[in-house]
N, C-alpha and C. Protein backbone atom coordinates (compact mmCIF):
# COMPACT_ATOMS: atom_id res chain seq x y z
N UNK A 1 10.26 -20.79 -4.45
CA UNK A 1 9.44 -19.60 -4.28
C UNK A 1 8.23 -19.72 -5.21
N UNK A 2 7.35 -19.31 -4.44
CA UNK A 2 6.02 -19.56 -5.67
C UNK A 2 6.01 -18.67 -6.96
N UNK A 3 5.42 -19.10 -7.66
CA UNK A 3 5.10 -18.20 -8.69
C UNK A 3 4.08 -18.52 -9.74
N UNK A 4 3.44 -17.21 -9.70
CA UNK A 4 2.04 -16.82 -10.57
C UNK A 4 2.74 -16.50 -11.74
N UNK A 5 1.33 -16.74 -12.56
CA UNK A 5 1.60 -16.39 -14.56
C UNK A 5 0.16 -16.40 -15.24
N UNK A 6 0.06 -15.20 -15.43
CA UNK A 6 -1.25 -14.99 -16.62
C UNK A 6 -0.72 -14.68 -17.97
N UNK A 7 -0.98 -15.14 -19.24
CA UNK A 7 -0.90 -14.78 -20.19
C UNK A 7 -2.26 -14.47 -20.93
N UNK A 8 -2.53 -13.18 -22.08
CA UNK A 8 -3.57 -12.60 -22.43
C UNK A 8 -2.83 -12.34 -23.70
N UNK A 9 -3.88 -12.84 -24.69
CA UNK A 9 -3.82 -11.33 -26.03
C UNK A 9 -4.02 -10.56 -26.00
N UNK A 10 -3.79 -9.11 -26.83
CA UNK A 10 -4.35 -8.48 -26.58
C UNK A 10 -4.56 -7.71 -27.96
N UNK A 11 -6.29 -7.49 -28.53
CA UNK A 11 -6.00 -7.60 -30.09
C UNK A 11 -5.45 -5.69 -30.36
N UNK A 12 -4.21 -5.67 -30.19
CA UNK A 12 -3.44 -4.10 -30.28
C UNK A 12 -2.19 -4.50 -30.39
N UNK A 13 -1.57 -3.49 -31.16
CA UNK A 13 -0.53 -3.22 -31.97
C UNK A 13 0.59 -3.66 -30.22
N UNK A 14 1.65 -4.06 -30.64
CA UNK A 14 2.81 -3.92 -29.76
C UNK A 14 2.65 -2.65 -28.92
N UNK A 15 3.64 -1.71 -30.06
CA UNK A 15 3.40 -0.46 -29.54
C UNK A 15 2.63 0.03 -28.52
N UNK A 16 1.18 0.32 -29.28
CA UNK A 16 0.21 0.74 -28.12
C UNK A 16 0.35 -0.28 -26.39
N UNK A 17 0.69 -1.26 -26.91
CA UNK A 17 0.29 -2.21 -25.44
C UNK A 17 1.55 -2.06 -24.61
N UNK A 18 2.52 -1.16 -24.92
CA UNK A 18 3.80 -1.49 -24.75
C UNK A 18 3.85 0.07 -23.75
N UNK A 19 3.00 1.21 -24.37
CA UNK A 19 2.71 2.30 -24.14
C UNK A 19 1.83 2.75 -23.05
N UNK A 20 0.84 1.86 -23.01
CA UNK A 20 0.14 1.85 -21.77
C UNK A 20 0.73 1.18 -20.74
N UNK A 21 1.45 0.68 -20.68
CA UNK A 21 2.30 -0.05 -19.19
C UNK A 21 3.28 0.69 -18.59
N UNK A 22 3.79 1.98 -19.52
CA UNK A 22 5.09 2.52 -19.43
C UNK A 22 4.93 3.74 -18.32
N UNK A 23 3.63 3.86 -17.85
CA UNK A 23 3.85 5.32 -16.75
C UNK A 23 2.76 4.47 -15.79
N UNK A 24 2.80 5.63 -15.10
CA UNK A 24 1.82 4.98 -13.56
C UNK A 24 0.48 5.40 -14.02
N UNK A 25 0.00 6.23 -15.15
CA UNK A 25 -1.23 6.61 -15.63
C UNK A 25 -1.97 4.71 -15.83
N UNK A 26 -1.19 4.22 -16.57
CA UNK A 26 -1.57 2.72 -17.10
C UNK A 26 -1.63 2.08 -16.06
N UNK A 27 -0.70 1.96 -14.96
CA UNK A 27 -1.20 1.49 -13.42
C UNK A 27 -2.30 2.22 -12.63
N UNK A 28 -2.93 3.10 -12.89
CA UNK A 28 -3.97 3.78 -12.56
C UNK A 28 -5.31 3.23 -13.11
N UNK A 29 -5.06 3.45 -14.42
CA UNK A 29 -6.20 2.46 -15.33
C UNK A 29 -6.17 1.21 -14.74
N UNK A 30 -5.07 0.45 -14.46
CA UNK A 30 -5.21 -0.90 -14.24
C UNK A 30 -5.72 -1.84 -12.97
N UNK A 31 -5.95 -0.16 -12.02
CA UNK A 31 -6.18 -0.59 -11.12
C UNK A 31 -7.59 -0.37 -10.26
N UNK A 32 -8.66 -1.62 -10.24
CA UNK A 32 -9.73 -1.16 -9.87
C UNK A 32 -10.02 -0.12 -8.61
N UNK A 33 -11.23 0.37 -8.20
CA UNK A 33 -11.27 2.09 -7.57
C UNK A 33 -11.54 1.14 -6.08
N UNK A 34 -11.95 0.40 -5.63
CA UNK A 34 -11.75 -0.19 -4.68
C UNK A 34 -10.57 -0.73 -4.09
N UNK A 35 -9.70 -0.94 -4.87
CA UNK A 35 -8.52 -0.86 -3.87
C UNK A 35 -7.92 0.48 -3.34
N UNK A 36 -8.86 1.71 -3.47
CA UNK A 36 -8.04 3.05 -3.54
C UNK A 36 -6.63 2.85 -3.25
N UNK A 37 -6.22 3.38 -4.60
CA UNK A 37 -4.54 3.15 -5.09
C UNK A 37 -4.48 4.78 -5.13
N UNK A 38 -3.39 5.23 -4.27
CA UNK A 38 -2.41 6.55 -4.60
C UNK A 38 -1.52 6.44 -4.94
N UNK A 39 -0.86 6.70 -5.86
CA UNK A 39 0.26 7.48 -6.46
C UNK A 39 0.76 8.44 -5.55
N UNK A 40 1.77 8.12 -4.67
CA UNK A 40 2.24 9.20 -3.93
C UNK A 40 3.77 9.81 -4.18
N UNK A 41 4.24 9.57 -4.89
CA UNK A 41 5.51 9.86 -5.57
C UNK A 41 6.23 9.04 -6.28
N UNK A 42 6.37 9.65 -7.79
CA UNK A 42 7.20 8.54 -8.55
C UNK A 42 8.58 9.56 -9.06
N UNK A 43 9.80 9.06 -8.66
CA UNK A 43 11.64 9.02 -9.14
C UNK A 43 11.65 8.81 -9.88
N UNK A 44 12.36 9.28 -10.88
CA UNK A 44 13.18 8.53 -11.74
C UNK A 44 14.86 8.57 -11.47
N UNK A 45 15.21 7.34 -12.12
CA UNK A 45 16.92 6.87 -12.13
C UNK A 45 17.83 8.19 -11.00
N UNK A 46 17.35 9.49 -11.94
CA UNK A 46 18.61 10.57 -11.78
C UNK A 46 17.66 11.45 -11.00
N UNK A 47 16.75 11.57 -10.11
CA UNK A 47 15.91 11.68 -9.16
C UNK A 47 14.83 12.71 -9.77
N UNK A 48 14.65 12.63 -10.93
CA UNK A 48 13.45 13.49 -11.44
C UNK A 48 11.97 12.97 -10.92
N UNK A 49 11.39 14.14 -10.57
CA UNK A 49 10.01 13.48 -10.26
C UNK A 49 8.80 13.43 -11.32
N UNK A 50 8.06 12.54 -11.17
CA UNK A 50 7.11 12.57 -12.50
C UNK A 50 7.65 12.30 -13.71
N UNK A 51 8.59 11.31 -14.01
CA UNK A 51 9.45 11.00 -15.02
C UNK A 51 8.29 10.92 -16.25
N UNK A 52 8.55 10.99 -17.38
CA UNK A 52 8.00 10.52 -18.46
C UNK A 52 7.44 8.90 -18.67
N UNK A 53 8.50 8.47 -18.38
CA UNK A 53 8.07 6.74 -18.66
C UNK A 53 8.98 6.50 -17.31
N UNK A 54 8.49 5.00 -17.08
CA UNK A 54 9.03 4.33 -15.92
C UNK A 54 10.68 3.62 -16.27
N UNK A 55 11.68 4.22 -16.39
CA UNK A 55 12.68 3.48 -16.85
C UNK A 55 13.32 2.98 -16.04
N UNK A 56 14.56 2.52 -16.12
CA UNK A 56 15.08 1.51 -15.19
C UNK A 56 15.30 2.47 -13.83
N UNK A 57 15.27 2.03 -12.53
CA UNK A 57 15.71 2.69 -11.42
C UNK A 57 14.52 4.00 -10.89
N UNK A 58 13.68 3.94 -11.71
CA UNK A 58 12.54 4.48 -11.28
C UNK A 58 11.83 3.68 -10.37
N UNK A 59 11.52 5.02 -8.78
CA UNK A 59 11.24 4.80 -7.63
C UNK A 59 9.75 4.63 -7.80
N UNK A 60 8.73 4.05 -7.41
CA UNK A 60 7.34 4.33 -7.11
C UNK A 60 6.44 4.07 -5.89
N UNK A 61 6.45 5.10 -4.93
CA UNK A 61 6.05 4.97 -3.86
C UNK A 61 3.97 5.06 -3.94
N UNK A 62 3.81 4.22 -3.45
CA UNK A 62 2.35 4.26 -3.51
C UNK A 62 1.47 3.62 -1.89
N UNK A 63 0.37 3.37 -2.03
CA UNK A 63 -0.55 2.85 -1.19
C UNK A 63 -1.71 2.58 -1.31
N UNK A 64 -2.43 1.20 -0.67
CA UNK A 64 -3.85 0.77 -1.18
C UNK A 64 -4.59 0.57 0.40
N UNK A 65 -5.80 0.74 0.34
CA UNK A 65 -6.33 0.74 1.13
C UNK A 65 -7.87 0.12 1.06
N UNK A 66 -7.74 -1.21 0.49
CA UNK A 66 -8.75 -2.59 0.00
C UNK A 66 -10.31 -1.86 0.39
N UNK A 67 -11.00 -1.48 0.04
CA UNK A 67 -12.38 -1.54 0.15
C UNK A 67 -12.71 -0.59 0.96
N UNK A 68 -11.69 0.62 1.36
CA UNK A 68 -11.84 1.62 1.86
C UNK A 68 -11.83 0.92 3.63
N UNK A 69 -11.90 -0.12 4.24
CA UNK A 69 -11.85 -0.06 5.36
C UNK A 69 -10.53 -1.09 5.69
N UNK A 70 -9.52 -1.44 5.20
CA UNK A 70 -8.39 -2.08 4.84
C UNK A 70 -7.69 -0.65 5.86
N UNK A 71 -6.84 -0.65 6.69
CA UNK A 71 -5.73 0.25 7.01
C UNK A 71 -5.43 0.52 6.02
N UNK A 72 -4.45 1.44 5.11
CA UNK A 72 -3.70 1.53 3.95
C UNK A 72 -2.68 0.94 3.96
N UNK A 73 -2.09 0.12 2.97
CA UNK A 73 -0.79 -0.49 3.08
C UNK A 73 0.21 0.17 2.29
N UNK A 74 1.64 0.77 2.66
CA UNK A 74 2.54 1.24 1.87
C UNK A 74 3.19 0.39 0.97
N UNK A 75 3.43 0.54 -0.26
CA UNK A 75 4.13 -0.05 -1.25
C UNK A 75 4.81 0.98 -2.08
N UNK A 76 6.26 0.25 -2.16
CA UNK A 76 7.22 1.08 -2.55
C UNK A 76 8.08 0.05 -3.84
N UNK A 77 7.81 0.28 -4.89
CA UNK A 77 8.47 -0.55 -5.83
C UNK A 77 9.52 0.28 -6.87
N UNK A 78 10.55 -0.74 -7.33
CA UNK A 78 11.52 -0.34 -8.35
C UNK A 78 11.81 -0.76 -9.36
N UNK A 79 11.17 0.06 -10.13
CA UNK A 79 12.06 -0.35 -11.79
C UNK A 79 13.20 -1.07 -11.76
N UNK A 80 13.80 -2.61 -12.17
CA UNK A 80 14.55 -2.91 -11.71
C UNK A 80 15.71 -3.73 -13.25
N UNK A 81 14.65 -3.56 -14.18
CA UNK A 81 14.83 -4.04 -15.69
C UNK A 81 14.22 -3.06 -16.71
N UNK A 82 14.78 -2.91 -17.34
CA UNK A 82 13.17 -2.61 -18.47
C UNK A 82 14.28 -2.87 -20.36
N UNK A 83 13.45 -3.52 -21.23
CA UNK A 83 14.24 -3.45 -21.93
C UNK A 83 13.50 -3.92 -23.24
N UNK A 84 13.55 -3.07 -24.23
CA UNK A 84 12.78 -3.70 -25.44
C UNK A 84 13.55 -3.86 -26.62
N UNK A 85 12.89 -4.53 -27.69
CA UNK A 85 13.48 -4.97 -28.76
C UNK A 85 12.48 -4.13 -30.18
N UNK A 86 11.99 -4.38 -31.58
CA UNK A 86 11.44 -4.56 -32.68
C UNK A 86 10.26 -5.06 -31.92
N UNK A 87 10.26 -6.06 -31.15
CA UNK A 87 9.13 -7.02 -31.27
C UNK A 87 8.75 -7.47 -30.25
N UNK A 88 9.16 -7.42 -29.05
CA UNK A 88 9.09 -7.73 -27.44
C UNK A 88 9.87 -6.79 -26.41
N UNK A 89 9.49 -6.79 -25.47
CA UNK A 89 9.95 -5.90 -24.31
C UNK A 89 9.14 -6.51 -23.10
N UNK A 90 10.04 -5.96 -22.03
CA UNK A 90 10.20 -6.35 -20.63
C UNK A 90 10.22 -5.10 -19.91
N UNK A 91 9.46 -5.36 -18.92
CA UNK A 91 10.25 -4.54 -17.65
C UNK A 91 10.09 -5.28 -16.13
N UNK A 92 10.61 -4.90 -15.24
CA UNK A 92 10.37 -5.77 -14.46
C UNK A 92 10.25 -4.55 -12.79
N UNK A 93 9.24 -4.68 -12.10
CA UNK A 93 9.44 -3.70 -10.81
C UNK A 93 9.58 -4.76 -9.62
N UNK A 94 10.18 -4.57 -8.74
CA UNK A 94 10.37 -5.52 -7.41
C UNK A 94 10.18 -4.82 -6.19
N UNK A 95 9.51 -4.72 -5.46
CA UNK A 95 8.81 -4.88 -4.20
C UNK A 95 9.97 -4.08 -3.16
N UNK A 96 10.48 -2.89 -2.60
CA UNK A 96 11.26 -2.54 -2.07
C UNK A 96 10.58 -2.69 -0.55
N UNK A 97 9.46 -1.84 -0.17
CA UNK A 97 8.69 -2.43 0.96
C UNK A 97 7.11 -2.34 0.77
N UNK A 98 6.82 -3.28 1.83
CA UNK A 98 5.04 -3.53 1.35
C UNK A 98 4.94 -4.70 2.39
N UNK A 99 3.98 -4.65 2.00
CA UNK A 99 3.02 -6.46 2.53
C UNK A 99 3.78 -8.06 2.19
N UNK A 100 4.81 -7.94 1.25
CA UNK A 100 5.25 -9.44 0.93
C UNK A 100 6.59 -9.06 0.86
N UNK A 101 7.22 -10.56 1.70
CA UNK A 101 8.67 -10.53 1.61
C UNK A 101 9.18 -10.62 0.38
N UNK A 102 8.66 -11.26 -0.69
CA UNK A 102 9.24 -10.85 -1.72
C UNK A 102 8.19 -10.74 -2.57
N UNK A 103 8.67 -9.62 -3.82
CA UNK A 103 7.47 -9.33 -4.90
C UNK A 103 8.30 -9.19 -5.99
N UNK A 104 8.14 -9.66 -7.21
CA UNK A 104 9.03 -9.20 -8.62
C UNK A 104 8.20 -9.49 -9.55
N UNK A 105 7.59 -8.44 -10.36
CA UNK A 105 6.57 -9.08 -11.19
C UNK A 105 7.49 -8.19 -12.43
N UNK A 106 7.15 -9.48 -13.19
CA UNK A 106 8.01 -9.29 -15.13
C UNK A 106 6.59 -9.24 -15.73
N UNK A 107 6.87 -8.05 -16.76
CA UNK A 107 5.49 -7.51 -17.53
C UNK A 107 6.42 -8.00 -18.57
N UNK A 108 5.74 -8.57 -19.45
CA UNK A 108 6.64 -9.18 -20.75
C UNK A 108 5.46 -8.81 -21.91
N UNK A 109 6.08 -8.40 -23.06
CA UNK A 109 5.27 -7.93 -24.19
C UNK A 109 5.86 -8.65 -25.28
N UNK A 110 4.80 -9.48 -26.03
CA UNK A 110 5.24 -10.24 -27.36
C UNK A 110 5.05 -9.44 -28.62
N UNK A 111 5.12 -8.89 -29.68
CA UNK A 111 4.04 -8.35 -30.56
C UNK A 111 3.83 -9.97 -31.92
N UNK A 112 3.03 -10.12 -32.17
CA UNK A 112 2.12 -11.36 -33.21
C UNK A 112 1.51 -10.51 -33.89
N UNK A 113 2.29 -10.23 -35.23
CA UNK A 113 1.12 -9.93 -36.08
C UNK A 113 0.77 -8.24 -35.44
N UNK A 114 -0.70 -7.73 -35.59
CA UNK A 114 -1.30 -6.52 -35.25
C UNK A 114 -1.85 -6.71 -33.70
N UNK A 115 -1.48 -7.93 -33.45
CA UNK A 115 -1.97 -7.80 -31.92
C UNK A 115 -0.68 -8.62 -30.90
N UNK A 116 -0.69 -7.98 -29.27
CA UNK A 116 0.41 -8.71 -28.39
C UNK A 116 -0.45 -9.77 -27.63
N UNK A 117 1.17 -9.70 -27.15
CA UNK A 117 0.82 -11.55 -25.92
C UNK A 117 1.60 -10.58 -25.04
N UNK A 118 0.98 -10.36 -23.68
CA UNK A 118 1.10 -10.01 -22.87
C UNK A 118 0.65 -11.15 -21.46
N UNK A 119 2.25 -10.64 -21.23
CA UNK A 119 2.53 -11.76 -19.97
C UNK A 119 3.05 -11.11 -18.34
N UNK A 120 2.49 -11.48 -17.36
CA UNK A 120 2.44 -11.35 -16.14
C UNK A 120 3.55 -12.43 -15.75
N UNK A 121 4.52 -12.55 -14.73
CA UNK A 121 4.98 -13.20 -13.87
C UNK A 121 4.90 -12.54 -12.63
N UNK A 122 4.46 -13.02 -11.45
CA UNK A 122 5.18 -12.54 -10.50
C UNK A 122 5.59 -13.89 -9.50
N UNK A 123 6.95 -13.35 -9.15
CA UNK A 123 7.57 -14.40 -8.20
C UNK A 123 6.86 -13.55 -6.54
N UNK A 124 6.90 -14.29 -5.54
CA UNK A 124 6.64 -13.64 -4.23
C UNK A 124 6.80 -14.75 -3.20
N UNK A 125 7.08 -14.03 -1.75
CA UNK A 125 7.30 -14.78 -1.16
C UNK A 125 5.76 -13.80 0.25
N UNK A 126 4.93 -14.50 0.74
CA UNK A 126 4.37 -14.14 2.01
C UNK A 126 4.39 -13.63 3.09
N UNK A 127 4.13 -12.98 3.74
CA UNK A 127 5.20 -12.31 5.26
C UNK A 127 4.43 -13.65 6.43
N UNK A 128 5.30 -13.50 7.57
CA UNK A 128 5.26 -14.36 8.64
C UNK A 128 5.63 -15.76 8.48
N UNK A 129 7.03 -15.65 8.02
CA UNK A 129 7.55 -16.99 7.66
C UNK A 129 7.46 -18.20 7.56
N UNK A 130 7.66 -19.16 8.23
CA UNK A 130 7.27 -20.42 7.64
C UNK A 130 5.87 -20.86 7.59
N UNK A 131 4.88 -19.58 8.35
CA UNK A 131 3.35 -20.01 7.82
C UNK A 131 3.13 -19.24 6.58
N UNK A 132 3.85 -18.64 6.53
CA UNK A 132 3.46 -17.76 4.82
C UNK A 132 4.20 -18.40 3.90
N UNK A 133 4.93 -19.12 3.99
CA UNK A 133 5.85 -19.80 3.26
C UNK A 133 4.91 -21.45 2.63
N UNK A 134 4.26 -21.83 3.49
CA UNK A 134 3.47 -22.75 3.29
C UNK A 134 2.10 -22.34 3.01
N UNK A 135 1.74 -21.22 3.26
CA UNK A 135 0.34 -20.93 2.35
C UNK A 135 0.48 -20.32 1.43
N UNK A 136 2.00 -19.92 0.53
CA UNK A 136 2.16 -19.30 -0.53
C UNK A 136 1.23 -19.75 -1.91
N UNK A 137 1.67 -20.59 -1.76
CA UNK A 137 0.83 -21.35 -2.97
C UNK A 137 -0.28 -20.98 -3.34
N UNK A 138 -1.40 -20.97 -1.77
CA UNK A 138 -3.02 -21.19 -2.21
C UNK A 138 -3.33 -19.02 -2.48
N UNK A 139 -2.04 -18.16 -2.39
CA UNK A 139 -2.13 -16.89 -3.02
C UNK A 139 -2.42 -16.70 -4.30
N UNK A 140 -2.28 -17.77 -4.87
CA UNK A 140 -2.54 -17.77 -6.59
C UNK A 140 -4.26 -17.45 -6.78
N UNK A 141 -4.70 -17.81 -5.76
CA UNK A 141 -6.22 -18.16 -5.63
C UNK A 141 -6.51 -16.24 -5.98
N UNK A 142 -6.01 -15.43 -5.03
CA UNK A 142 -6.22 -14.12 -5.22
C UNK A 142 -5.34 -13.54 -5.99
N UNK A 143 -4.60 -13.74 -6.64
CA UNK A 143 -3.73 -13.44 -7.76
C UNK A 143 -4.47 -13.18 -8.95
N UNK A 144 -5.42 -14.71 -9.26
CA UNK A 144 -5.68 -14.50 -10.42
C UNK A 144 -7.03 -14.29 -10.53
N UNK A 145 -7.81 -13.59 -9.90
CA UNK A 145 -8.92 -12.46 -9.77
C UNK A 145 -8.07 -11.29 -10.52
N UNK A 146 -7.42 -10.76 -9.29
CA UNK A 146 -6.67 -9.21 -9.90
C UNK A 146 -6.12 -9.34 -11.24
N UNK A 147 -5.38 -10.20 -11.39
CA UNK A 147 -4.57 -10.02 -12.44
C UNK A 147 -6.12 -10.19 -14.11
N UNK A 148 -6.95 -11.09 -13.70
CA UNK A 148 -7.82 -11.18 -14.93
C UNK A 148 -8.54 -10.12 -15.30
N UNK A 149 -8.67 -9.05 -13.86
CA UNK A 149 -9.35 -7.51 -14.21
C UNK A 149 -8.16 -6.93 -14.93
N UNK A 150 -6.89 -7.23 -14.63
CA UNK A 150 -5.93 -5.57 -15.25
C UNK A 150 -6.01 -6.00 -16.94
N UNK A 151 -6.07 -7.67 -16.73
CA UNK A 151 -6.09 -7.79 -18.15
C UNK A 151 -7.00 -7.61 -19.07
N UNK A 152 -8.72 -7.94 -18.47
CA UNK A 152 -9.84 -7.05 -19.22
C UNK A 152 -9.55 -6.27 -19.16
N UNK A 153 -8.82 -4.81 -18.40
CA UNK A 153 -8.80 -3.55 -18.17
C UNK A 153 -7.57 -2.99 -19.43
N UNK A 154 -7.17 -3.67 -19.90
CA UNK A 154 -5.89 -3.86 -20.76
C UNK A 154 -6.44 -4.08 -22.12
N UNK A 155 -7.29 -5.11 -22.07
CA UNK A 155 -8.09 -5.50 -23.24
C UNK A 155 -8.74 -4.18 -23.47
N UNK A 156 -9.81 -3.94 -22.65
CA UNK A 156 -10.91 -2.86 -23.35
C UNK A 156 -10.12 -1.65 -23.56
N UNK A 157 -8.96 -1.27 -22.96
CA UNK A 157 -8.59 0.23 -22.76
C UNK A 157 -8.09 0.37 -24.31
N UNK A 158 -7.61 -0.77 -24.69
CA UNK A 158 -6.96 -0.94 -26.24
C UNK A 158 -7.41 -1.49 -27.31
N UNK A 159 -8.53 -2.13 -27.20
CA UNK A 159 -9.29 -3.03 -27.90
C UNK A 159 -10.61 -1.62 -28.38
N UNK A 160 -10.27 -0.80 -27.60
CA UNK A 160 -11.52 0.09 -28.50
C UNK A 160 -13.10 0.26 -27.61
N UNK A 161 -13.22 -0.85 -26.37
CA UNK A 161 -14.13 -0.92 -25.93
C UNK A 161 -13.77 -0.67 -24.11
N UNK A 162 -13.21 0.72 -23.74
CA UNK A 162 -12.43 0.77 -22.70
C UNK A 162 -13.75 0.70 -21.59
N UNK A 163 -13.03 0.25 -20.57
CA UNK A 163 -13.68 0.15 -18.94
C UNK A 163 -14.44 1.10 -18.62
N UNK A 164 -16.06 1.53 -18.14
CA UNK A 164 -16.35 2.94 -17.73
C UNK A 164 -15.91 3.58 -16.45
N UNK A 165 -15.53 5.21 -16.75
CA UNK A 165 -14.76 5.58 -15.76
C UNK A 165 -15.37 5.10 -14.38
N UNK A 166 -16.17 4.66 -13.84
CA UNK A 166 -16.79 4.22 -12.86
C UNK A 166 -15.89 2.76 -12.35
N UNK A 167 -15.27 2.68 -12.87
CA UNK A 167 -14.78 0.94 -12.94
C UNK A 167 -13.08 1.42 -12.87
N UNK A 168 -12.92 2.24 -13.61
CA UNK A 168 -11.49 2.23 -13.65
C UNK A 168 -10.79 3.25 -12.35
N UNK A 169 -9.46 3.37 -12.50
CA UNK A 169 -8.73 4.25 -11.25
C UNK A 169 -8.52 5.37 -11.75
């Protein structure tokens, strides 16, 4: 199965970087205004809506609609890990339905010192089988566009020099 990986510093405390990933507000920030991204309902575990933080078994139903003339695509993901330490933490959401047969992306947080290492995985698999299966690979190509904005968007939001609201979600 293919799989993408960005790693970024990010010059901020654990904490803070650990804090902005933890609700869909930080997926909002992270997500440029051209993909119009809704937030259309987020669960938690014991079916609260609008949970505080995203903890394990938290539902997040959403939709993007690429450049405003994209159909909208439904995406429905689940908290499926989440787990921290002193000094690193994880969480992990996986792809319930959407556009790709498979999606699992691990947000991994290092803390170094006064600043983290923040790490992206996502595993995925393509829809329309064995031709998506064989052009999985060249997806990295658009992977790592998006993923280098959330991470400037990550950088400035915490680094002191945040994105102008014009730019952000």
């Amino acid at each position: 199965m293919p799989t993408y990986r960005r790693r970024t510093r990010v010059a901020a405390p654990f904490e803070e970087v650990w804090e902005f990933h933890a609700t869909t507000a930080g997926l909002e920030r992270l997500t440029p205004d051209w993909m119009h991204l809704r937030i259309e309902e987020v669960r938690g575990p014991d079916g609260e809506q609008e949970p505080d933080e995203l903890a394990t078994g938290t539902r997040i139903r959403m939709s993007v609609g690429p450049l405003g003339v994209v159909p909208r695509q439904r995406w429905v993901s689940v908290i499926t890990d989440r787990r921290r330490s002193e000094d690193d933490a994880v969480f992990v959401d996986e792809m319930r339905e959407g556009p790709f047969r498979k999606w699992e992306h691990t947000h991994a947080f290092l803390a170094d010192g006064d600043e983290t290492v923040l790490i992206d995985t996502v595993r995925y698999r393509l829809p329309f089988g064995a031709v998506g299966d064989a052009l999985g690979p060249l997806a990295k190509v658009g992977f790592e566009g998006m993923f280098r904005d959330r991470h400037r968007r990550t950088r400035a939001a915490l680094e002191g020099h945040d994105v102008p609201v014009s730019e952000s979600r």
